[in-house]
PDB file of N, CA and C in Angstrom:
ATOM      1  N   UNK A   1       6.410  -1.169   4.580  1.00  0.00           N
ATOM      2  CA  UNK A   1       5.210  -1.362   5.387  1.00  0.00           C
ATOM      3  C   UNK A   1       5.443  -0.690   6.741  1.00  0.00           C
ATOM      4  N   UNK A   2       4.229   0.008   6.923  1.00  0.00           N
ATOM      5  CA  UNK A   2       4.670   0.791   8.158  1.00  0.00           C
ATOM      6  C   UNK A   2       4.319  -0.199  10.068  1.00  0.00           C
ATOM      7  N   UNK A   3       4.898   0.101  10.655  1.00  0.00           N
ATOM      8  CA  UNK A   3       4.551  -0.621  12.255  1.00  0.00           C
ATOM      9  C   UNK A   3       3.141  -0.731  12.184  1.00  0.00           C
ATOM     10  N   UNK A   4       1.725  -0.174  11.838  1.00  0.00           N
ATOM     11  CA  UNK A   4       0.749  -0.013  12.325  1.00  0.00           C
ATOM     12  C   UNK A   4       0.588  -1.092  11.041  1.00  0.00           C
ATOM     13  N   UNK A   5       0.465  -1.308   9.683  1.00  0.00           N
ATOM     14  CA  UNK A   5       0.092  -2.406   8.919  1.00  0.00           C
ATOM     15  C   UNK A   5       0.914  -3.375   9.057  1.00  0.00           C
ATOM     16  N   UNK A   6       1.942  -3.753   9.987  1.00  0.00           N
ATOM     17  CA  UNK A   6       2.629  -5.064  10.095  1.00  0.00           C
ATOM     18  C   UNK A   6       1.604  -5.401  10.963  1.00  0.00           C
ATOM     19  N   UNK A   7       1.205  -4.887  12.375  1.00  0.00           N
ATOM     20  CA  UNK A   7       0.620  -5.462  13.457  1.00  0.00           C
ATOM     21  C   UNK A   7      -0.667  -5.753  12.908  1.00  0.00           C
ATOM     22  N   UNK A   8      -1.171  -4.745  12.028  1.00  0.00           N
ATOM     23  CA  UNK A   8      -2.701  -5.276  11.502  1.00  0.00           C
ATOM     24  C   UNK A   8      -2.758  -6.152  10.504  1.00  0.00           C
ATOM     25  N   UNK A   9      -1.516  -6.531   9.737  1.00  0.00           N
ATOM     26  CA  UNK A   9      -1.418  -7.880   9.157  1.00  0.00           C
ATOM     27  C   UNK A   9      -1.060  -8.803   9.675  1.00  0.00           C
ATOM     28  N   UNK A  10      -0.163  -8.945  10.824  1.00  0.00           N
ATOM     29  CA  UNK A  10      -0.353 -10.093  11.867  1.00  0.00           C
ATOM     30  C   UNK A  10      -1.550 -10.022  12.541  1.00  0.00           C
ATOM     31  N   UNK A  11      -2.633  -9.190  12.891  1.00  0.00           N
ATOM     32  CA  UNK A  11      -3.684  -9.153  13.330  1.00  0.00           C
ATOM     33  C   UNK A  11      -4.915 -10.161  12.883  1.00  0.00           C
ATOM     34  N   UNK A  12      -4.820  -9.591  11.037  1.00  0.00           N
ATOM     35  CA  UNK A  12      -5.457 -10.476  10.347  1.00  0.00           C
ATOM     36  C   UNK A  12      -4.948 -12.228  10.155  1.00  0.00           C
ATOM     37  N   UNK A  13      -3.733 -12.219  10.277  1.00  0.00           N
ATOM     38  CA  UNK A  13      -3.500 -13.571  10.056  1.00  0.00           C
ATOM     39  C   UNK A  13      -3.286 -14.543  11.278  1.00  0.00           C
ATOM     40  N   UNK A  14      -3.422 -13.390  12.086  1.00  0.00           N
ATOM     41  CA  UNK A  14      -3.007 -14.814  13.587  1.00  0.00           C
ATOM     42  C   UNK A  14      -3.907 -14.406  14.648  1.00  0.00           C
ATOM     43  N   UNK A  15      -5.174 -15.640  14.921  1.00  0.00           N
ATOM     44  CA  UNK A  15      -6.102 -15.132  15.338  1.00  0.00           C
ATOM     45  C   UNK A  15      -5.710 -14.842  17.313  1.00  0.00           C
ATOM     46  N   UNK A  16      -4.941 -15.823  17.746  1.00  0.00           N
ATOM     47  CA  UNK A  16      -4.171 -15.258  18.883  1.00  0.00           C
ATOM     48  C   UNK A  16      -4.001 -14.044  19.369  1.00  0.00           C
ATOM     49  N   UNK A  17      -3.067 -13.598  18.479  1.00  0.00           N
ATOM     50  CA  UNK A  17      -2.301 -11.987  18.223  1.00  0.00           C
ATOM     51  C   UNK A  17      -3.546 -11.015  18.346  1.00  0.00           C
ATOM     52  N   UNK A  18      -4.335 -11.432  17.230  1.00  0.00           N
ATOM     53  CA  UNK A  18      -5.595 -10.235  17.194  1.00  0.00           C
ATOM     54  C   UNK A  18      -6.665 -10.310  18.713  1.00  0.00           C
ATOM     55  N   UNK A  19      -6.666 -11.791  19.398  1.00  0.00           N
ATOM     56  CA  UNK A  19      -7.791 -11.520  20.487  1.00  0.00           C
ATOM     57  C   UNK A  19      -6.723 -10.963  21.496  1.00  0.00           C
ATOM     58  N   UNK A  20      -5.708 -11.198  21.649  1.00  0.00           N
ATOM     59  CA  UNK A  20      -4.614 -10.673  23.008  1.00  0.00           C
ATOM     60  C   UNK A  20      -4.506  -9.103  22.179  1.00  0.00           C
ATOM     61  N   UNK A  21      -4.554  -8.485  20.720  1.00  0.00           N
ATOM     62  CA  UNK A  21      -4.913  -7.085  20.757  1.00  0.00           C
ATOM     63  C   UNK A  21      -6.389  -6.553  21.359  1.00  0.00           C
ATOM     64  N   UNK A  22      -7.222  -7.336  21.432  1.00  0.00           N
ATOM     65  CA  UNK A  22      -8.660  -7.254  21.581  1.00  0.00           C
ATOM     66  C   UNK A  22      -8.719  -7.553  23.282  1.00  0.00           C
ATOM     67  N   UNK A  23      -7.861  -7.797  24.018  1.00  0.00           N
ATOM     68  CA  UNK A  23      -8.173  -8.394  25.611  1.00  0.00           C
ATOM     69  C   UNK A  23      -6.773  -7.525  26.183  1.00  0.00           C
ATOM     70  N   UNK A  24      -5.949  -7.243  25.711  1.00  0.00           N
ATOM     71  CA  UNK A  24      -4.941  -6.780  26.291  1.00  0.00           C
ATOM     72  C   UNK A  24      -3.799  -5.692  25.461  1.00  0.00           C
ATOM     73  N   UNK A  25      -4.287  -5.377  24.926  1.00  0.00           N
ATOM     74  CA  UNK A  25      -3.569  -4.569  23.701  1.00  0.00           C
ATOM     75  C   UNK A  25      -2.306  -4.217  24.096  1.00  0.00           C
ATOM     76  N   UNK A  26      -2.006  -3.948  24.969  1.00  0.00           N
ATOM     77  CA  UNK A  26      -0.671  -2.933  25.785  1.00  0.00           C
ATOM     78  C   UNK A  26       0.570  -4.268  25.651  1.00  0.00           C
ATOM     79  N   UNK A  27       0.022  -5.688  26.171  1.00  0.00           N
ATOM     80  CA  UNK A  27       0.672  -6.316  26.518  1.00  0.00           C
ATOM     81  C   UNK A  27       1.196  -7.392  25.215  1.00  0.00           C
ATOM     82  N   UNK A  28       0.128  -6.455  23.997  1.00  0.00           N
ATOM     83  CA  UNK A  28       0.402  -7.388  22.295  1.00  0.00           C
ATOM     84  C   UNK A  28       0.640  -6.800  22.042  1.00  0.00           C
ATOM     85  N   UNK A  29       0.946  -5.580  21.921  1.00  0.00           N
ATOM     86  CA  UNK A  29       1.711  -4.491  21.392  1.00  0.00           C
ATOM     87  C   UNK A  29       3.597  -4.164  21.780  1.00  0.00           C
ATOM     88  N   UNK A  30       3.600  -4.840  22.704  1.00  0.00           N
ATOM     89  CA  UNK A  30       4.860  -4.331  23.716  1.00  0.00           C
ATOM     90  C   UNK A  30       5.962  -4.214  22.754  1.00  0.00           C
ATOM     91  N   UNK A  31       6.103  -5.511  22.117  1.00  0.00           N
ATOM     92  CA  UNK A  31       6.845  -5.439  21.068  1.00  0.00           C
ATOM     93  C   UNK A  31       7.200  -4.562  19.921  1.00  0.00           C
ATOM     94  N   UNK A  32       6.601  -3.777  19.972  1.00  0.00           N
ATOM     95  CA  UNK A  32       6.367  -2.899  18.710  1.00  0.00           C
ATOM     96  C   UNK A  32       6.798  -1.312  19.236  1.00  0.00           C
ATOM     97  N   UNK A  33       6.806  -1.254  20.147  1.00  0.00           N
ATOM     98  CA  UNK A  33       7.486   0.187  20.716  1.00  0.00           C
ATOM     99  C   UNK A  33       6.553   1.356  20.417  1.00  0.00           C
ATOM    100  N   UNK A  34       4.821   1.193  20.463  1.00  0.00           N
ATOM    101  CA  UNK A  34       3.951   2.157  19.424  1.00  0.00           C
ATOM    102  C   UNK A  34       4.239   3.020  20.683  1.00  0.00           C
ATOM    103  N   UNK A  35       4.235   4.409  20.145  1.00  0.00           N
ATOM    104  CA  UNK A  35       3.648   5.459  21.032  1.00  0.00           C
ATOM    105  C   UNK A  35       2.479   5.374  21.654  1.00  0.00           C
ATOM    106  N   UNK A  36       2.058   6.271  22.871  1.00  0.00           N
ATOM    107  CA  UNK A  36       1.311   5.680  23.766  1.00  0.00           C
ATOM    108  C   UNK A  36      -0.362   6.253  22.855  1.00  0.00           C
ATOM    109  N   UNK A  37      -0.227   7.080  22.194  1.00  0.00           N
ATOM    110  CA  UNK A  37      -1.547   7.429  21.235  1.00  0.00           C
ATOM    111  C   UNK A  37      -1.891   6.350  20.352  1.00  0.00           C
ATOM    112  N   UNK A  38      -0.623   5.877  19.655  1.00  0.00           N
ATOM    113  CA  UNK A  38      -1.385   4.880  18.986  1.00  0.00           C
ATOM    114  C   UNK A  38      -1.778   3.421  19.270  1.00  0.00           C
ATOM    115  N   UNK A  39      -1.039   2.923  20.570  1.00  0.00           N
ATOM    116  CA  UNK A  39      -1.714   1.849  21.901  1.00  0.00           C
ATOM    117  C   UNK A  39      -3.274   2.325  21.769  1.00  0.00           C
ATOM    118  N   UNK A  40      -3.769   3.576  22.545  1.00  0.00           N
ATOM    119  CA  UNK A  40      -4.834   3.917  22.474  1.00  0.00           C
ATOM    120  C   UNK A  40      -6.097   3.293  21.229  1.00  0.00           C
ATOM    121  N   UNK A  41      -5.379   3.694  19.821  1.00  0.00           N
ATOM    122  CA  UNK A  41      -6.335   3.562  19.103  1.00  0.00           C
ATOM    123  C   UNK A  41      -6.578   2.008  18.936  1.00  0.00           C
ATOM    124  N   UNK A  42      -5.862   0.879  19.287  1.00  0.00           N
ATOM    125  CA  UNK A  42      -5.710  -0.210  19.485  1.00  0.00           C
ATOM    126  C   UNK A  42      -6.798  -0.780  20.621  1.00  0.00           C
ATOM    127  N   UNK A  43      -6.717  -0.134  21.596  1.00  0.00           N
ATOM    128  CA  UNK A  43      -7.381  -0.164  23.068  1.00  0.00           C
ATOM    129  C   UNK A  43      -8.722   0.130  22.471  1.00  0.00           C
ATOM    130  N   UNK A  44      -9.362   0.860  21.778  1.00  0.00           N
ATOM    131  CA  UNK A  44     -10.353   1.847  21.275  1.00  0.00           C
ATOM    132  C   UNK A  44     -11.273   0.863  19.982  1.00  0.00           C
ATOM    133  N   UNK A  45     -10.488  -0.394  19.861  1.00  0.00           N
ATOM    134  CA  UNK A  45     -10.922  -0.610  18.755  1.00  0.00           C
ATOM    135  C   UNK A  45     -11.557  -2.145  18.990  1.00  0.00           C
ATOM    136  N   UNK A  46     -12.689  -2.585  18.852  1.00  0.00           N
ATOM    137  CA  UNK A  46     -13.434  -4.101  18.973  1.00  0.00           C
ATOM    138  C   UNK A  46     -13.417  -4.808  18.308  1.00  0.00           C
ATOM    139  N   UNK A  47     -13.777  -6.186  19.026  1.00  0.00           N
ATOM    140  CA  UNK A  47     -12.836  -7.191  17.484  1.00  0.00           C
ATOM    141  C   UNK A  47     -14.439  -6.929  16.514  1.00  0.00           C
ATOM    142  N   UNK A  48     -15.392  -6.627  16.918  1.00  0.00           N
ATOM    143  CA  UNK A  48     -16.657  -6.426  15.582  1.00  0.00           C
ATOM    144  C   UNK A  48     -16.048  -5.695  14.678  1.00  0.00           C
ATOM    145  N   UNK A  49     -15.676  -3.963  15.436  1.00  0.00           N
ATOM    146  CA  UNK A  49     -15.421  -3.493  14.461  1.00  0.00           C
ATOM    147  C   UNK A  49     -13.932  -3.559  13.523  1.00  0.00           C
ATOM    148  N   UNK A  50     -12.894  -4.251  14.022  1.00  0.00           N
ATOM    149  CA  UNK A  50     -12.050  -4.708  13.451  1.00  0.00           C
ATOM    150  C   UNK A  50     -12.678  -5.713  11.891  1.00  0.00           C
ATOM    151  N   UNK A  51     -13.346  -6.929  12.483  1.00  0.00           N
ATOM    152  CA  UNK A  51     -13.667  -7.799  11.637  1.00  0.00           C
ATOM    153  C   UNK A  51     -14.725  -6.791  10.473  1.00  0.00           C
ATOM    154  N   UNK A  52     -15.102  -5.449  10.808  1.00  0.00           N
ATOM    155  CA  UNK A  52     -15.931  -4.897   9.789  1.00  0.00           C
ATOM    156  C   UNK A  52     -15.644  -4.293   9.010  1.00  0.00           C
ATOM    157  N   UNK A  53     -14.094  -3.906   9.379  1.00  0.00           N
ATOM    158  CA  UNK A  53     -13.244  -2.791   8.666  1.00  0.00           C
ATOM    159  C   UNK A  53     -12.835  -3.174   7.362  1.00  0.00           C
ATOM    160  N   UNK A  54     -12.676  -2.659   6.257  1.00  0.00           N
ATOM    161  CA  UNK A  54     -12.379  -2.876   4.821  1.00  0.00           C
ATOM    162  C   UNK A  54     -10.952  -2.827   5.334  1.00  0.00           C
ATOM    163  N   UNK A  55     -10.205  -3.420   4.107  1.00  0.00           N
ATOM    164  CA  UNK A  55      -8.448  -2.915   4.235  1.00  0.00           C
ATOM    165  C   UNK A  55      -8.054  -1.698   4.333  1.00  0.00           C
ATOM    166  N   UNK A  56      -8.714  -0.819   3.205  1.00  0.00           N
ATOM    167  CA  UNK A  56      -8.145   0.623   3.312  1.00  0.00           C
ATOM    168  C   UNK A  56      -8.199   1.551   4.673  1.00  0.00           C
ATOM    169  N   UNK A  57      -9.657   0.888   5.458  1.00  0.00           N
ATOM    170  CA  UNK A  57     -10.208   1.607   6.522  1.00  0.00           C
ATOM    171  C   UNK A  57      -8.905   0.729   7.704  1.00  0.00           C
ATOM    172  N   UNK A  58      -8.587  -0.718   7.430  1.00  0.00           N
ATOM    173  CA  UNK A  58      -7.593  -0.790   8.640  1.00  0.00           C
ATOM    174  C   UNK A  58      -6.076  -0.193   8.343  1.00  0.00           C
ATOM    175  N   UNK A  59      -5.826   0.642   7.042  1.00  0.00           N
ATOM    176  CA  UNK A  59      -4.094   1.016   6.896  1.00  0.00           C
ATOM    177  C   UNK A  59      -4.900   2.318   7.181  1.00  0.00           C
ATOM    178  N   UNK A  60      -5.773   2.863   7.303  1.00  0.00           N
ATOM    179  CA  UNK A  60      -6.280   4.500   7.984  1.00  0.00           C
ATOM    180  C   UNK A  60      -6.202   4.310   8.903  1.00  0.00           C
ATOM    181  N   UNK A  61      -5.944   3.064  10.075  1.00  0.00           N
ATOM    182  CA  UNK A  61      -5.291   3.021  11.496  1.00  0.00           C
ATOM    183  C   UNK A  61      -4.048   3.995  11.629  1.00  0.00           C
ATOM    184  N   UNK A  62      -3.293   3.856  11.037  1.00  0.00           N
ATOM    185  CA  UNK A  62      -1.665   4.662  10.700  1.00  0.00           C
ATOM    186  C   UNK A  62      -1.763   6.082  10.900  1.00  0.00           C
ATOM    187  N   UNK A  63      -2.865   7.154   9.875  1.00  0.00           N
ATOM    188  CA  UNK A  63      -3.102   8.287   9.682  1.00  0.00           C
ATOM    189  C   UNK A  63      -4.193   8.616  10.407  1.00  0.00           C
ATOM    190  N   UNK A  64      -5.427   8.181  10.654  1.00  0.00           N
ATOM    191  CA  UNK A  64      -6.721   8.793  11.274  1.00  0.00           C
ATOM    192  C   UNK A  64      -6.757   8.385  12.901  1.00  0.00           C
ATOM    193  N   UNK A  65      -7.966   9.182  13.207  1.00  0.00           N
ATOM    194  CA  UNK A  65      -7.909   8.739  14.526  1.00  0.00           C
ATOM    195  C   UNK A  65      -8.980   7.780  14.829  1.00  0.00           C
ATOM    196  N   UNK A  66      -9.413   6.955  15.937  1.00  0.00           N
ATOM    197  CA  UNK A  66     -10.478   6.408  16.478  1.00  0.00           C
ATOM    198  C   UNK A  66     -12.172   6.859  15.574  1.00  0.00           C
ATOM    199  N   UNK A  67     -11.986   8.167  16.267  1.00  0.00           N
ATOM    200  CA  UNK A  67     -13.390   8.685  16.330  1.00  0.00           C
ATOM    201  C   UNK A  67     -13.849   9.141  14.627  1.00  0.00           C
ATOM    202  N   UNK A  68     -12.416   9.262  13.805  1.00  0.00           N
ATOM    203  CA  UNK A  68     -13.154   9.423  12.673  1.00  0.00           C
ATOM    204  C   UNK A  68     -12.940   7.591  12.232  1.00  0.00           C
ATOM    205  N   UNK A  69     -12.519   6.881  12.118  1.00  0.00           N
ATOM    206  CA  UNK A  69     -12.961   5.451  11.215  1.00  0.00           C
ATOM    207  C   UNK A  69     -14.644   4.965  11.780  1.00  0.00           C
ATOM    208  N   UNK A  70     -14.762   5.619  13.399  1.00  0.00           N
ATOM    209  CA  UNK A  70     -16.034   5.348  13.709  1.00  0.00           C
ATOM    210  C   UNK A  70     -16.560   5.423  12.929  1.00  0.00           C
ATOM    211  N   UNK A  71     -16.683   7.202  12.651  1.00  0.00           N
ATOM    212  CA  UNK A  71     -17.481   7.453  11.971  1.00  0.00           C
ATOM    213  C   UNK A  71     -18.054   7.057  10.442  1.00  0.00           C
ATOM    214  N   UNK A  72     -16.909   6.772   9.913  1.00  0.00           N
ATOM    215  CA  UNK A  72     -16.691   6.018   8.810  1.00  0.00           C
ATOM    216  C   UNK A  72     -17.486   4.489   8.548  1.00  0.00           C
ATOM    217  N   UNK A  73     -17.346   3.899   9.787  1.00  0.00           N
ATOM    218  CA  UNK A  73     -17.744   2.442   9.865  1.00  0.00           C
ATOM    219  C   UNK A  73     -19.357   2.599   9.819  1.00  0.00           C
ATOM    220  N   UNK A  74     -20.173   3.759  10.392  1.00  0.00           N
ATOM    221  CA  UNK A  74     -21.253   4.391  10.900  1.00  0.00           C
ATOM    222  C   UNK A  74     -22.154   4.586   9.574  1.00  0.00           C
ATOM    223  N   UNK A  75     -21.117   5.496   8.558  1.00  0.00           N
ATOM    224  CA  UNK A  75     -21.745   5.863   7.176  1.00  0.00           C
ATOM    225  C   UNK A  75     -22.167   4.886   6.474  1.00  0.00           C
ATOM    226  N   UNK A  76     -20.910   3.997   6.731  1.00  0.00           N
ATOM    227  CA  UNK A  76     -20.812   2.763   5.889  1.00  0.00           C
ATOM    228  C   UNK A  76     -22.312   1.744   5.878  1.00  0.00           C
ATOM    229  N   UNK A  77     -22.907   2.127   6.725  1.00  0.00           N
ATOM    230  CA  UNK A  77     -23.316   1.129   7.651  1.00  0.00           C
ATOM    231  C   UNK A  77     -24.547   0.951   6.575  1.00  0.00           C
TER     232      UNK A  77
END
């Protein structure tokens, strides 16, 4: 399991974890040593559209960027 689906499976399971990613990301992340791009996509991301995201669309956190799952979430819609 890679760093970006551990944090988004503690995300999903601990609702704490996920609003301090949603209010402070930098400072729920610290632990995790992410590079400062992928903090960003963390920073970039709302708990709506978190809670809207399918699974596959939250392990495309890892590989894609922001602006394309937008877009994704957009099609979906």
């Amino acid at each position: 399991m890679s760093i970006i689906e551990t944090i988004l499976s503690r995300a999903m399971s601990d609702d704490t974890f996920a609003e301090q990613i949603f209010t402070d990301a930098e400072t729920a992340l610290a632990e995790y040593n992410l590079p400062a791009d992928e903090v960003v996509k963390f920073k970039g991301l709302s708990r709506v559209q978190f809670d809207a995201m399918t699974p596959d669309e939250r392990k495309s956190m890892s590989v894609g960027s922001m602006e394309t799952m937008k877009k994704a979430w957009k099609d979906a819609s």
